[in-house]
N, C-alpha and C. Protein backbone atom coordinates (compact mmCIF):
# COMPACT_ATOMS: atom_id res chain seq x y z
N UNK A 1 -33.47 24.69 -19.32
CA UNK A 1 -32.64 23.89 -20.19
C UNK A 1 -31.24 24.50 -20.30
N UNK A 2 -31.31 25.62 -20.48
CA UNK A 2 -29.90 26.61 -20.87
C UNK A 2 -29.16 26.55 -19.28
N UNK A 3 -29.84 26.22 -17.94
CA UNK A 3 -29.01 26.02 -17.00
C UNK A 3 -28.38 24.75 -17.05
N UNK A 4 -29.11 23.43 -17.13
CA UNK A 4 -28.89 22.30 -17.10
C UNK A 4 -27.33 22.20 -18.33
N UNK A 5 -27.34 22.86 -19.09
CA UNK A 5 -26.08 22.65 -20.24
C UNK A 5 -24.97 23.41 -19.81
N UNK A 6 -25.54 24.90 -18.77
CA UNK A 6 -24.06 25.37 -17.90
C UNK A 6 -23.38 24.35 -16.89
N UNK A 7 -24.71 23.87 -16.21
CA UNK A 7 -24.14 23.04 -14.85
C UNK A 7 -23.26 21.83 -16.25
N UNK A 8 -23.58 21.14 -16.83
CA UNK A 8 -22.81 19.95 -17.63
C UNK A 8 -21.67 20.43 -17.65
N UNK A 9 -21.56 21.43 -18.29
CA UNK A 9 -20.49 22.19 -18.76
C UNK A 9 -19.43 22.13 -17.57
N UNK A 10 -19.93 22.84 -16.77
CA UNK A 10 -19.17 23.22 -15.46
C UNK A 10 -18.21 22.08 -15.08
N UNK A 11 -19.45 20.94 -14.83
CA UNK A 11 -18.87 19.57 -14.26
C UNK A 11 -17.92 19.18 -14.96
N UNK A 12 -17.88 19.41 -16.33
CA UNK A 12 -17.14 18.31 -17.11
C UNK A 12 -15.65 19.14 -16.84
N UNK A 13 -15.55 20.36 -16.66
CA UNK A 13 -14.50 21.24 -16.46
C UNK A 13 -13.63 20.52 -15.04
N UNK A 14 -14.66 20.33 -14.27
CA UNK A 14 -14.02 19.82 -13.11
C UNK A 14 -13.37 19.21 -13.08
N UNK A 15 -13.85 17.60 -13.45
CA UNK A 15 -13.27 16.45 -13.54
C UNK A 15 -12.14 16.47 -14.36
N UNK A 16 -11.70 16.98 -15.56
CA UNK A 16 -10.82 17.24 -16.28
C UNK A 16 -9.58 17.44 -15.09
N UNK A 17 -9.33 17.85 -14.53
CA UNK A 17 -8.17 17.96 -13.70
C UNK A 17 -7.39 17.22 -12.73
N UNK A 18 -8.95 16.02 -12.85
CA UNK A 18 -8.76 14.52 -11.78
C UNK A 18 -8.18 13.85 -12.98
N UNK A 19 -6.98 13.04 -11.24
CA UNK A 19 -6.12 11.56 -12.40
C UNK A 19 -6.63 10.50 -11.13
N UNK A 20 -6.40 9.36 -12.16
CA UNK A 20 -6.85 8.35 -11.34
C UNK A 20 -4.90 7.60 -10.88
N UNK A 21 -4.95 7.41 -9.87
CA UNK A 21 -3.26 6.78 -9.07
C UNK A 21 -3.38 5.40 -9.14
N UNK A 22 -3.04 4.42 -9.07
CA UNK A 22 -2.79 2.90 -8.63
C UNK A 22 -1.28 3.13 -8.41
N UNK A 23 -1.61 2.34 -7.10
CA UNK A 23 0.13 2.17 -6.45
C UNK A 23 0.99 0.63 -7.90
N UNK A 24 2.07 0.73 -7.75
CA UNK A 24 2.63 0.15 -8.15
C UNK A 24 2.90 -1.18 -7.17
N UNK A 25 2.86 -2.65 -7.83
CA UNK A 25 2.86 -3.88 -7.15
C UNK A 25 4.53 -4.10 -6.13
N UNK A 26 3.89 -4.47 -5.39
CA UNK A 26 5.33 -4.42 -4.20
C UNK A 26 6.00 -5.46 -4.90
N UNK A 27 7.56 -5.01 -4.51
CA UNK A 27 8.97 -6.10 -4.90
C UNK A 27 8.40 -7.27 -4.49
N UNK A 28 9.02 -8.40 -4.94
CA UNK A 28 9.40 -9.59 -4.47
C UNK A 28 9.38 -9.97 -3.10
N UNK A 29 8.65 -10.69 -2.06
CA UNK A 29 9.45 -11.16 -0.89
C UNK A 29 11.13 -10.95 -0.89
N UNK A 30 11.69 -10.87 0.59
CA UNK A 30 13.16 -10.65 0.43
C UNK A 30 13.14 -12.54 1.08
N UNK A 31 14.19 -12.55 1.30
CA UNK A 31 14.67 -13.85 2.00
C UNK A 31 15.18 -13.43 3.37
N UNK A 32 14.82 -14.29 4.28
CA UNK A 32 15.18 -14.20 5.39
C UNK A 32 15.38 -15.78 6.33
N UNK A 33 16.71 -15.35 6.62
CA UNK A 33 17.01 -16.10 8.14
C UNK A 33 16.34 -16.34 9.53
N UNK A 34 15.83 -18.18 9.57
CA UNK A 34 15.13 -17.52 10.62
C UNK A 34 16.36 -18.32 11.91
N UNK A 35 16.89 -17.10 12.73
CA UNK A 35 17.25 -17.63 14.04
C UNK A 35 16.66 -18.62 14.76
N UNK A 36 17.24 -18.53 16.15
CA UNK A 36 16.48 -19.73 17.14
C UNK A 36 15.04 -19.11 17.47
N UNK A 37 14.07 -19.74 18.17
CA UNK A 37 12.85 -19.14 18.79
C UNK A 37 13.39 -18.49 20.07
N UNK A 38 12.85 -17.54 20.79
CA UNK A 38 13.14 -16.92 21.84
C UNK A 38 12.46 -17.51 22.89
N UNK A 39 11.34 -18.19 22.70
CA UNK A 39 10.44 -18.84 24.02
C UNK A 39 10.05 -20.37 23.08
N UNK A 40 9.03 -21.02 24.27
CA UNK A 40 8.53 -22.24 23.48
C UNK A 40 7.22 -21.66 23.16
N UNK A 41 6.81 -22.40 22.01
CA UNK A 41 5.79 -22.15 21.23
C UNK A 41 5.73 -20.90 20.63
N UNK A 42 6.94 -20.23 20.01
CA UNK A 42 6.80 -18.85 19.50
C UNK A 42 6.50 -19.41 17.94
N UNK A 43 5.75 -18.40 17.37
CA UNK A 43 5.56 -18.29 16.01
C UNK A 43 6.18 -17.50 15.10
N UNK A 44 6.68 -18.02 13.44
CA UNK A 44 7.34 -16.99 12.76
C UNK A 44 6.31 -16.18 12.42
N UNK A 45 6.55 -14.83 12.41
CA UNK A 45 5.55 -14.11 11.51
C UNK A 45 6.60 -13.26 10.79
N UNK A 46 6.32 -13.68 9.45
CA UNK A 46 6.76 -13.45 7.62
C UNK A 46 7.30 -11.94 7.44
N UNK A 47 7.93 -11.76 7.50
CA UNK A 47 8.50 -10.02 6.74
C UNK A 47 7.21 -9.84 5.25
N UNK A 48 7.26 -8.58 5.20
CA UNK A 48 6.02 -8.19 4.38
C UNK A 48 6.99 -6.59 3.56
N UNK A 49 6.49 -6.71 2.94
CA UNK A 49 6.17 -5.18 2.12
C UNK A 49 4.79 -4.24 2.70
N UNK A 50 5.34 -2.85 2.80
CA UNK A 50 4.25 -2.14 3.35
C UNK A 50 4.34 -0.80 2.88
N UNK A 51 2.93 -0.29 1.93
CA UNK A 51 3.17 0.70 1.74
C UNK A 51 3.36 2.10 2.50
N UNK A 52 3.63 2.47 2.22
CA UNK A 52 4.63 3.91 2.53
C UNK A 52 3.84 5.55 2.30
N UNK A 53 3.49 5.41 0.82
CA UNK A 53 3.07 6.54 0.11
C UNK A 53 3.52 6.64 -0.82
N UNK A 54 2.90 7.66 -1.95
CA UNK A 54 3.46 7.82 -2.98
C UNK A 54 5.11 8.36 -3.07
N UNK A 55 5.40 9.02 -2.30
CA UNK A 55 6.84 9.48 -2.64
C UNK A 55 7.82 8.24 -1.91
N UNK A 56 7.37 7.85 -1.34
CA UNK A 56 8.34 6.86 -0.28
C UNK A 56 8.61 5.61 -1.14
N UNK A 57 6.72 4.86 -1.48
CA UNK A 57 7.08 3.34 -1.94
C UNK A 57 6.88 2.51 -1.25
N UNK A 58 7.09 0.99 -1.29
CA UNK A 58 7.30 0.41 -0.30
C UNK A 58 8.41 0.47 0.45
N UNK A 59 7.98 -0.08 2.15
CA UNK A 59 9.02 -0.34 2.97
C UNK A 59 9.06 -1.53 3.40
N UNK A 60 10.27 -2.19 3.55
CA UNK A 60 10.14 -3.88 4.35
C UNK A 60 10.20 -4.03 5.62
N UNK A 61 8.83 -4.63 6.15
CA UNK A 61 9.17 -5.14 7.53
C UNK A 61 9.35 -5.91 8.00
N UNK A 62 10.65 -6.39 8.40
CA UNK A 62 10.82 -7.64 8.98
C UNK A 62 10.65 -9.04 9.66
N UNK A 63 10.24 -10.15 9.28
CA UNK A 63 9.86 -11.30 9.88
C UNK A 63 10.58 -11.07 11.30
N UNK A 64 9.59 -11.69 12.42
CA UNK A 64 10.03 -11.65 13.41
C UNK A 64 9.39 -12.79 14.38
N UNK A 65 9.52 -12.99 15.62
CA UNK A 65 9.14 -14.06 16.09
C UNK A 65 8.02 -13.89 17.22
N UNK A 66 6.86 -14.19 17.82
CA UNK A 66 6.13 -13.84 18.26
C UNK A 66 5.84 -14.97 19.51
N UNK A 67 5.81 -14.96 20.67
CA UNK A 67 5.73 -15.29 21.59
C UNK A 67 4.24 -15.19 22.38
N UNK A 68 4.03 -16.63 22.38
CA UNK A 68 2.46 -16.80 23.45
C UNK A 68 2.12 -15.92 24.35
């Protein structure tokens, strides 16, 4: 019994030092221009937000056009 209340003990010591993170919700879409298509049947694909990491953040990557 007197082990079972060290090990508790112990654990609860542990966890004490854990944080829980949630990233923060990405900006807004930006707006973007879309030029001509480069081929026929190319598709837009959407600029996005992409996380980065905690020190960085998000980064934007650019809509661009995608070709068959």
């Amino acid at each position: 019994m007197r082990k079972l209340a060290v090990l508790l003990l112990l654990a609860g010591g542990l966890g004490a030092g854990c944080a829980a993170y949630t990233r923060p919700a990405p900006p807004p879409p930006k707006a973007e221009v879309r030029q001509g298509a480069p081929c026929h049947g190319a598709k837009w694909v959407s600029g996005h937000w992409t996380w980065q990491g905690q020190r960085s953040g998000y980064r934007w990557v650019p809509g661009h056009w995608r070709c068959p």
